[in-house]
Protein backbone atom coordinates (compact mmCIF):
# COMPACT_ATOMS: atom_id res chain seq x y z
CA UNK A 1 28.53 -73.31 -182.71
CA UNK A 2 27.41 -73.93 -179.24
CA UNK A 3 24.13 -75.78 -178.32
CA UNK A 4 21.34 -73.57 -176.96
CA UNK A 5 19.30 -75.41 -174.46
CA UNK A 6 15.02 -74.20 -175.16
CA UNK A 7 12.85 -74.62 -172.01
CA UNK A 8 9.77 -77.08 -172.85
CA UNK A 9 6.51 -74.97 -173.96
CA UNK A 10 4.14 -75.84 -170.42
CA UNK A 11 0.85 -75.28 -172.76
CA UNK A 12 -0.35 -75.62 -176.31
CA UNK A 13 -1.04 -71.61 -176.36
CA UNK A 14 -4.47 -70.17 -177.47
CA UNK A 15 -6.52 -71.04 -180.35
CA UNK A 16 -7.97 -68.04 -182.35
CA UNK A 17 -10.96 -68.45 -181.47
CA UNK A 18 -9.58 -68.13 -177.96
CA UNK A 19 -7.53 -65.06 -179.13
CA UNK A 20 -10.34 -63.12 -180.57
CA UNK A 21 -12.38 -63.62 -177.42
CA UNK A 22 -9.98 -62.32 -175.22
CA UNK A 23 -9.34 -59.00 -177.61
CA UNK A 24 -13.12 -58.67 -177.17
CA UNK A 25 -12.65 -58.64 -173.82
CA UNK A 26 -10.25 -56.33 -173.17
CA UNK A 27 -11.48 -53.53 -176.04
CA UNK A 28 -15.12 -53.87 -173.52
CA UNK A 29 -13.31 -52.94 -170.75
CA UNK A 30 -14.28 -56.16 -168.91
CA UNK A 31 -12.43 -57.99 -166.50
CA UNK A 32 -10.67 -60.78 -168.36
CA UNK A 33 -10.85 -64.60 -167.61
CA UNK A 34 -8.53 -67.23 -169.01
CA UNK A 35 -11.01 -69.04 -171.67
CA UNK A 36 -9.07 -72.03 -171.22
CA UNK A 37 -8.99 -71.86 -167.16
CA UNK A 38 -11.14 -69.02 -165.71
CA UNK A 39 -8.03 -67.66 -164.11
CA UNK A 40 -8.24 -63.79 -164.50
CA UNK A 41 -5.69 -62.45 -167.26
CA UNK A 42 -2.88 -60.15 -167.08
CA UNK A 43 -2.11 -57.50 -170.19
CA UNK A 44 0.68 -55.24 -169.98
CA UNK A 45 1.04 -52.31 -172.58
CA UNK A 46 4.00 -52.26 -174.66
CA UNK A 47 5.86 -50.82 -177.29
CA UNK A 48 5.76 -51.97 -181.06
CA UNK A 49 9.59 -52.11 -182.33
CA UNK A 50 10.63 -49.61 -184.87
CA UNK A 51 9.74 -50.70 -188.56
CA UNK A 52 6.96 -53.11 -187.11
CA UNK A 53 3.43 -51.32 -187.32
CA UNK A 54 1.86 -48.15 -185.69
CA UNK A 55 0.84 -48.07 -181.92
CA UNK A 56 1.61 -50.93 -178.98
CA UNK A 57 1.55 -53.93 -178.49
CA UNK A 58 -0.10 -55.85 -175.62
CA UNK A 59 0.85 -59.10 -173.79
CA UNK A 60 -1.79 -61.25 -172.42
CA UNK A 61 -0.42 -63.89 -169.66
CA UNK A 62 -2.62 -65.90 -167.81
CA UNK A 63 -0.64 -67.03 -164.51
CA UNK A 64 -3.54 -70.14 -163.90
CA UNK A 65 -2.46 -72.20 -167.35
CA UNK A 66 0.75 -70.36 -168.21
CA UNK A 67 -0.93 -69.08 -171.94
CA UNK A 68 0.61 -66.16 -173.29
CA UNK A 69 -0.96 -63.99 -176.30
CA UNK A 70 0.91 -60.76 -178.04
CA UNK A 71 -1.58 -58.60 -179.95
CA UNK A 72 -1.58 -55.65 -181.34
CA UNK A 73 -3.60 -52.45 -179.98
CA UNK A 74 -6.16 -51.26 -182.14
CA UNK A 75 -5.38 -47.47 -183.67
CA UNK A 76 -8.05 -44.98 -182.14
């Protein structure tokens, strides 16, 4: 089998309590800052895959730190 080569991780990620002040951000309908950084945060929209839960799925990037989150949207 061939070797795969992985790209080193550039940050540690969020910490829940991170993660569950950045959903509380975006369900407000604030403009979000990085909690680690201040940098202001990107979420894109996306689809759930088949099989894997009702609704979307959004992704979180902040371009300042290079953290990424992947949540869930809540069901209206």
């Amino acid at each position: 089998m061939p070797r795969v080569s992985v790209s080193a991780r550039r940050s540690a990620g969020f910490s829940l309590d991170d993660a569950a002040r950045i959903r509380q951000m975006i369900l407000s309908g604030k403009p979000s800052e990085c909690p680690q950084c201040g940098f202001p945060l990107e979420a894109t929209v996306g689809e759930a895959p088949v099989g894997k839960g009702d609704g979307g799925v959004w992704l979180v990037r902040c371009h300042g730190c290079g953290r990424n989150l992947v949540m869930q949207q809540p069901k209206p």
